[in-house]
N, C-alpha and C. Protein backbone atom coordinates (compact mmCIF):
# COMPACT_ATOMS: atom_id res chain seq x y z
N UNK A 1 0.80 -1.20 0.00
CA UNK A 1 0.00 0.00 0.00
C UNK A 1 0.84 1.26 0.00
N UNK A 2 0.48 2.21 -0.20
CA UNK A 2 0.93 3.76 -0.35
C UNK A 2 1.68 4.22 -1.27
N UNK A 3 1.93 3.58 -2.47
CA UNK A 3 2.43 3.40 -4.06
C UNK A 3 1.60 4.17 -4.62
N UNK A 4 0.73 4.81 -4.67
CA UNK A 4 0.20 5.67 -5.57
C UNK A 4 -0.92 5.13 -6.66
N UNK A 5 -0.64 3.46 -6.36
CA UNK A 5 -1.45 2.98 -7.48
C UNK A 5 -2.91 3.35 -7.50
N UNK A 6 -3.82 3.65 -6.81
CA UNK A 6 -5.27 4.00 -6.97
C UNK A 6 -5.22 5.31 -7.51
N UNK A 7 -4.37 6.23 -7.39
CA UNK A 7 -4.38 7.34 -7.20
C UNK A 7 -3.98 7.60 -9.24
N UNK A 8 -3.20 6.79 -9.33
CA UNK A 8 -2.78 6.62 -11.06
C UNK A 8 -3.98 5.69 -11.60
N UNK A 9 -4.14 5.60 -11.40
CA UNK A 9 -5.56 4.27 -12.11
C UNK A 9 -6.74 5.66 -12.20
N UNK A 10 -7.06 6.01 -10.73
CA UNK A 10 -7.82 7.06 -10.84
C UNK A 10 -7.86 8.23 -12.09
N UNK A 11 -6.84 9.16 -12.01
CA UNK A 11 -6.38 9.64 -13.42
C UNK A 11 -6.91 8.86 -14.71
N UNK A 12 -6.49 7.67 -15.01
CA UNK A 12 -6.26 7.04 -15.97
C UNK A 12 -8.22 7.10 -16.28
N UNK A 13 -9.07 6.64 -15.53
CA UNK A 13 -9.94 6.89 -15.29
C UNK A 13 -11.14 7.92 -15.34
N UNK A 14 -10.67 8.33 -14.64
CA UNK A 14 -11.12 9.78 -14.82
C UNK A 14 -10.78 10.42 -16.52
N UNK A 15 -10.05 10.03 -17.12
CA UNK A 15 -9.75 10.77 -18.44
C UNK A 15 -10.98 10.89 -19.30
N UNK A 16 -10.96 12.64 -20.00
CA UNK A 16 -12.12 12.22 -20.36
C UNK A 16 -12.03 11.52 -21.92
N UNK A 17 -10.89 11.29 -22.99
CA UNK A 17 -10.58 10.37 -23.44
C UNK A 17 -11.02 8.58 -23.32
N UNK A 18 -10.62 8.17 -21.75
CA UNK A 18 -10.99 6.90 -21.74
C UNK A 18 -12.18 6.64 -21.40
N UNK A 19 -13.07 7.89 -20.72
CA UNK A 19 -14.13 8.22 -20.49
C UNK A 19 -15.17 7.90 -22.11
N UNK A 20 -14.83 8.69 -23.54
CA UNK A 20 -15.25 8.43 -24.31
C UNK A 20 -14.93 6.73 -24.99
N UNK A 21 -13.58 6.51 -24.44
CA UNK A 21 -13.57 5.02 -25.18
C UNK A 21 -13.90 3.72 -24.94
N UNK A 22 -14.83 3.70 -23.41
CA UNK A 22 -15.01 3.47 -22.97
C UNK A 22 -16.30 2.96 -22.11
N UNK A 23 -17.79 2.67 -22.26
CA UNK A 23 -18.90 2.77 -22.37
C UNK A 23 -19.64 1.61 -21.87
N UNK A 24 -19.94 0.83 -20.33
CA UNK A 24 -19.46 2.05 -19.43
C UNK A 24 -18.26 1.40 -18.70
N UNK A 25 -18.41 2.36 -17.46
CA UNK A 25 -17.06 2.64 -16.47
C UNK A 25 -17.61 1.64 -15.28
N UNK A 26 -17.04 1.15 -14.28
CA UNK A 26 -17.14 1.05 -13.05
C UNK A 26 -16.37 0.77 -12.08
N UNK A 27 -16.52 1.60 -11.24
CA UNK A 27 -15.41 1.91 -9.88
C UNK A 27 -15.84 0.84 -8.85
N UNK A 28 -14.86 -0.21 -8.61
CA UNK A 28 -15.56 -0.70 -7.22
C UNK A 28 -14.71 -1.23 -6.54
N UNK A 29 -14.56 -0.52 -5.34
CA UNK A 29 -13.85 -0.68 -4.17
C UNK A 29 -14.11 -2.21 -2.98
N UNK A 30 -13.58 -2.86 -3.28
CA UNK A 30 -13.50 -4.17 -3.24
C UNK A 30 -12.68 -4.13 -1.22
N UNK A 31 -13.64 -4.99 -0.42
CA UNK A 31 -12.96 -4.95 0.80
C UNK A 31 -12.36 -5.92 1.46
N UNK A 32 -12.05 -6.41 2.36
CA UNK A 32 -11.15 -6.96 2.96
C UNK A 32 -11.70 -7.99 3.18
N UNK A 33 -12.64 -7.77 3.34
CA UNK A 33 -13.72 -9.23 3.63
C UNK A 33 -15.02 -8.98 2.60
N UNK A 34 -15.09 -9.66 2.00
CA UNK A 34 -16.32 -10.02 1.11
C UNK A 34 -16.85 -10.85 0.69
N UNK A 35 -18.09 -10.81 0.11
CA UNK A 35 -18.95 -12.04 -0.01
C UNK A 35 -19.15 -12.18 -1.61
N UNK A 36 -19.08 -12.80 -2.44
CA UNK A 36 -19.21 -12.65 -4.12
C UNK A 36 -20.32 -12.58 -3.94
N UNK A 37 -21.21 -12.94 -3.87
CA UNK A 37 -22.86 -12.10 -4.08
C UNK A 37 -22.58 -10.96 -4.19
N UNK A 38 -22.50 -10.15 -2.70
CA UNK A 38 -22.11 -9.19 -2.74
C UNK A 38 -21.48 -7.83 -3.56
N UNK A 39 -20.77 -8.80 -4.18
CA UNK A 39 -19.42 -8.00 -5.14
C UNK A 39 -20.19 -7.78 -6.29
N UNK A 40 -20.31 -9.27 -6.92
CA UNK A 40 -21.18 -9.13 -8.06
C UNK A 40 -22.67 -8.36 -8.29
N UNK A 41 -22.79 -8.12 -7.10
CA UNK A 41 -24.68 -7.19 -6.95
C UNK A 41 -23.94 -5.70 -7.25
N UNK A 42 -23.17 -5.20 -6.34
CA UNK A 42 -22.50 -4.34 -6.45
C UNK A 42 -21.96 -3.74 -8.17
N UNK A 43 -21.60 -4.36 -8.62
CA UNK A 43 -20.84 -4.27 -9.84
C UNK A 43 -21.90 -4.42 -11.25
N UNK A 44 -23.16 -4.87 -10.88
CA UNK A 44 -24.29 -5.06 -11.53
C UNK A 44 -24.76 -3.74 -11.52
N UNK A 45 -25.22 -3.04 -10.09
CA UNK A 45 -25.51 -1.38 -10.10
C UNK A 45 -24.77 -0.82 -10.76
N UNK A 46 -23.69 -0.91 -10.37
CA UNK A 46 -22.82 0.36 -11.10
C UNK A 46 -23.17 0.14 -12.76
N UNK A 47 -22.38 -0.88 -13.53
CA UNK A 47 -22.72 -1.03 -15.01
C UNK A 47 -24.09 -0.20 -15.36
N UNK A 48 -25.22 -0.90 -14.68
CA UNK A 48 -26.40 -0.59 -14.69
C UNK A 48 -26.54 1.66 -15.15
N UNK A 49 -26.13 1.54 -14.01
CA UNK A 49 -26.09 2.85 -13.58
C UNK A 49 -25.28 4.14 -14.56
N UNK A 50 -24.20 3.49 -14.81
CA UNK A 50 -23.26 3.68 -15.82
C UNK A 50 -23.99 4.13 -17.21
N UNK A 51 -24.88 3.53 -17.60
CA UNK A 51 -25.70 3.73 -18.73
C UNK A 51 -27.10 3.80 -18.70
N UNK A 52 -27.47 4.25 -17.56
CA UNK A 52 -28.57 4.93 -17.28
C UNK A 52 -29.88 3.90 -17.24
N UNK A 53 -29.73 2.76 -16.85
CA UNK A 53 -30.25 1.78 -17.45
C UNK A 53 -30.91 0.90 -16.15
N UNK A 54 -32.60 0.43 -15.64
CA UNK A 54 -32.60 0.20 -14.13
C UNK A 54 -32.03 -1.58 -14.35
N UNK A 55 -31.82 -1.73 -12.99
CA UNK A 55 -31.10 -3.07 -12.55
C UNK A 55 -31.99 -4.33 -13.16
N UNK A 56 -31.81 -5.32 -13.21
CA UNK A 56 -32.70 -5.89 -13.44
C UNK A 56 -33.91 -6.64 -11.95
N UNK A 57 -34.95 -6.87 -12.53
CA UNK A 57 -35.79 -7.22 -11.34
C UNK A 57 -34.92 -8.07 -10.91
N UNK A 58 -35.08 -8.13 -9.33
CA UNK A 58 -34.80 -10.10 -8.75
C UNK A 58 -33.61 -10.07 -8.58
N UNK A 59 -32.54 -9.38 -8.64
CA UNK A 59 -31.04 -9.57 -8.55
C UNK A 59 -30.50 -10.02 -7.32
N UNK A 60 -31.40 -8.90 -6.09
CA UNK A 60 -31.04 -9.88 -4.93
C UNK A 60 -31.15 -10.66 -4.46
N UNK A 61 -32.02 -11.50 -5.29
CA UNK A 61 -32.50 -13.19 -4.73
C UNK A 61 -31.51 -13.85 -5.74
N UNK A 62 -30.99 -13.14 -6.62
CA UNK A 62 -30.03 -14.15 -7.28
C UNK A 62 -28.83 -15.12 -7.18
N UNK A 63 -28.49 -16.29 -6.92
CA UNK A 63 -27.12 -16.48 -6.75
C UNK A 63 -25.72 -16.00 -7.42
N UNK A 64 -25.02 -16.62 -6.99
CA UNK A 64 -23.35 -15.93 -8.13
C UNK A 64 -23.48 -16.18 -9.03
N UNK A 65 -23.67 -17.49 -9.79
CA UNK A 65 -24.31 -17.89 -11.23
C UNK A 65 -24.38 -17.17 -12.11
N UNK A 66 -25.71 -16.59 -11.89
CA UNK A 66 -27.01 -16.31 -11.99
C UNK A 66 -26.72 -14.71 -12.04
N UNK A 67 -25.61 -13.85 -11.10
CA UNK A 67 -25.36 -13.35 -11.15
C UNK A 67 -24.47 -12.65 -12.05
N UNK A 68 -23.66 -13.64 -12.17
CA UNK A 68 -22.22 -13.40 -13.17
C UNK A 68 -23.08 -14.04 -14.75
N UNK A 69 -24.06 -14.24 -15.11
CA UNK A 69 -24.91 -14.41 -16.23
C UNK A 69 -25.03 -13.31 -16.87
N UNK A 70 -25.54 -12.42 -15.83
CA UNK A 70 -26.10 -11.07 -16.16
C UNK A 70 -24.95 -10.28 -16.33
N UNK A 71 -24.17 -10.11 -15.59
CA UNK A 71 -22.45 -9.44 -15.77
C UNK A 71 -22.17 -9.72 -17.58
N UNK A 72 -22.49 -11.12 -17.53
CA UNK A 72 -21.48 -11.62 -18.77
C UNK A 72 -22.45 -10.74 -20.28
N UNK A 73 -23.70 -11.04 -20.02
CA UNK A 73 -24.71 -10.84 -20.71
C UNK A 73 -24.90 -9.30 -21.42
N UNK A 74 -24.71 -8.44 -20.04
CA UNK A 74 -24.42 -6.91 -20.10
C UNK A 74 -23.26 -6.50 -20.85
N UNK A 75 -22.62 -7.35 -20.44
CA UNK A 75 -20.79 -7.30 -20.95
C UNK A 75 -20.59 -7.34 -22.47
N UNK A 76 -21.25 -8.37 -23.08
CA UNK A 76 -21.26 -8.61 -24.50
C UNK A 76 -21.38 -7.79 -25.53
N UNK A 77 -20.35 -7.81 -26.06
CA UNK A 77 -20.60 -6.59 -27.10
C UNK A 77 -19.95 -5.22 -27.04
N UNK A 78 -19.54 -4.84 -25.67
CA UNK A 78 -19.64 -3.67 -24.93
C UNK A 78 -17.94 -3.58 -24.66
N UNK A 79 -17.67 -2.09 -24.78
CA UNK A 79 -15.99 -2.07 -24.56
C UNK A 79 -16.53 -1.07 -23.25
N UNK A 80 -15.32 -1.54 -22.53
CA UNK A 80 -16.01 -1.47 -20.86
C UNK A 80 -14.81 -1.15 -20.50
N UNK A 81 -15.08 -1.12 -18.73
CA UNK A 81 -13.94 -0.86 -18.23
C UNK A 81 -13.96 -0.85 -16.40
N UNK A 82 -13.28 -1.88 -16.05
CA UNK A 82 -14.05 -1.99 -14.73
C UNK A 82 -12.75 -2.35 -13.83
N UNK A 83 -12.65 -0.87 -12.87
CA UNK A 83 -11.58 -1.29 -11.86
C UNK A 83 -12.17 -1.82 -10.20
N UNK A 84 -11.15 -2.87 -9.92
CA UNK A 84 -11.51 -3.33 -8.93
C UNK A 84 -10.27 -2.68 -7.99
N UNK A 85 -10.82 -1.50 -7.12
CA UNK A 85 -9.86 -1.05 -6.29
C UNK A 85 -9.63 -1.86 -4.33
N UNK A 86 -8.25 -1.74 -4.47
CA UNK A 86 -8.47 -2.52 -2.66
C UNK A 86 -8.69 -4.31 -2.40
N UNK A 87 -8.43 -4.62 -3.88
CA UNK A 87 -8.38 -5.94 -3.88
C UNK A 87 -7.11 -6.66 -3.03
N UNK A 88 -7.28 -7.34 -2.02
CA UNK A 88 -6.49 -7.92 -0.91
C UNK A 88 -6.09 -9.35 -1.28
């Protein structure tokens, strides 16, 4: 820790260059202890959100699966861009 790396990713990020090349973005701060449901629900909003677009029904009854379906599904097609910050 204290390398600067979030802080350069951030930048990189933030550009509004990668901003345009990019469609969409998502920031997710990943913690010390987590649950993949969790992560993956998380990372479903954001995309979601990212393109203005509502979640799909039922997500939180969903398993990881089921979850990472919809990730993959959303994903397709799509030049993206998704940092996982604080990964331990």
């Amino acid at each position: 820790g204290g390398r600067g790396k979030t802080t350069l990713v951030k930048k990189v990020y933030d550009d509004d260059e990668v901003k345009k090349h990019f469609k969409p973005r998502a920031w997710i701060t990943v913690s010390q202890s987590f649950r993949v449901e969790d992560l993956l629900k998380d990372i479903i909003h954001k995309l979601f959100d990212a393109i203005r677009r509502p979640v799909p029904e039922g997500v939180h009854d969903k398993n990881s699966n089921e979850l990472k379906a919809i990730i993959k599904k959303f994903l397709q097609k799509r030049r993206y861009l998704i940092v996982l910050d604080d990964v331990w």
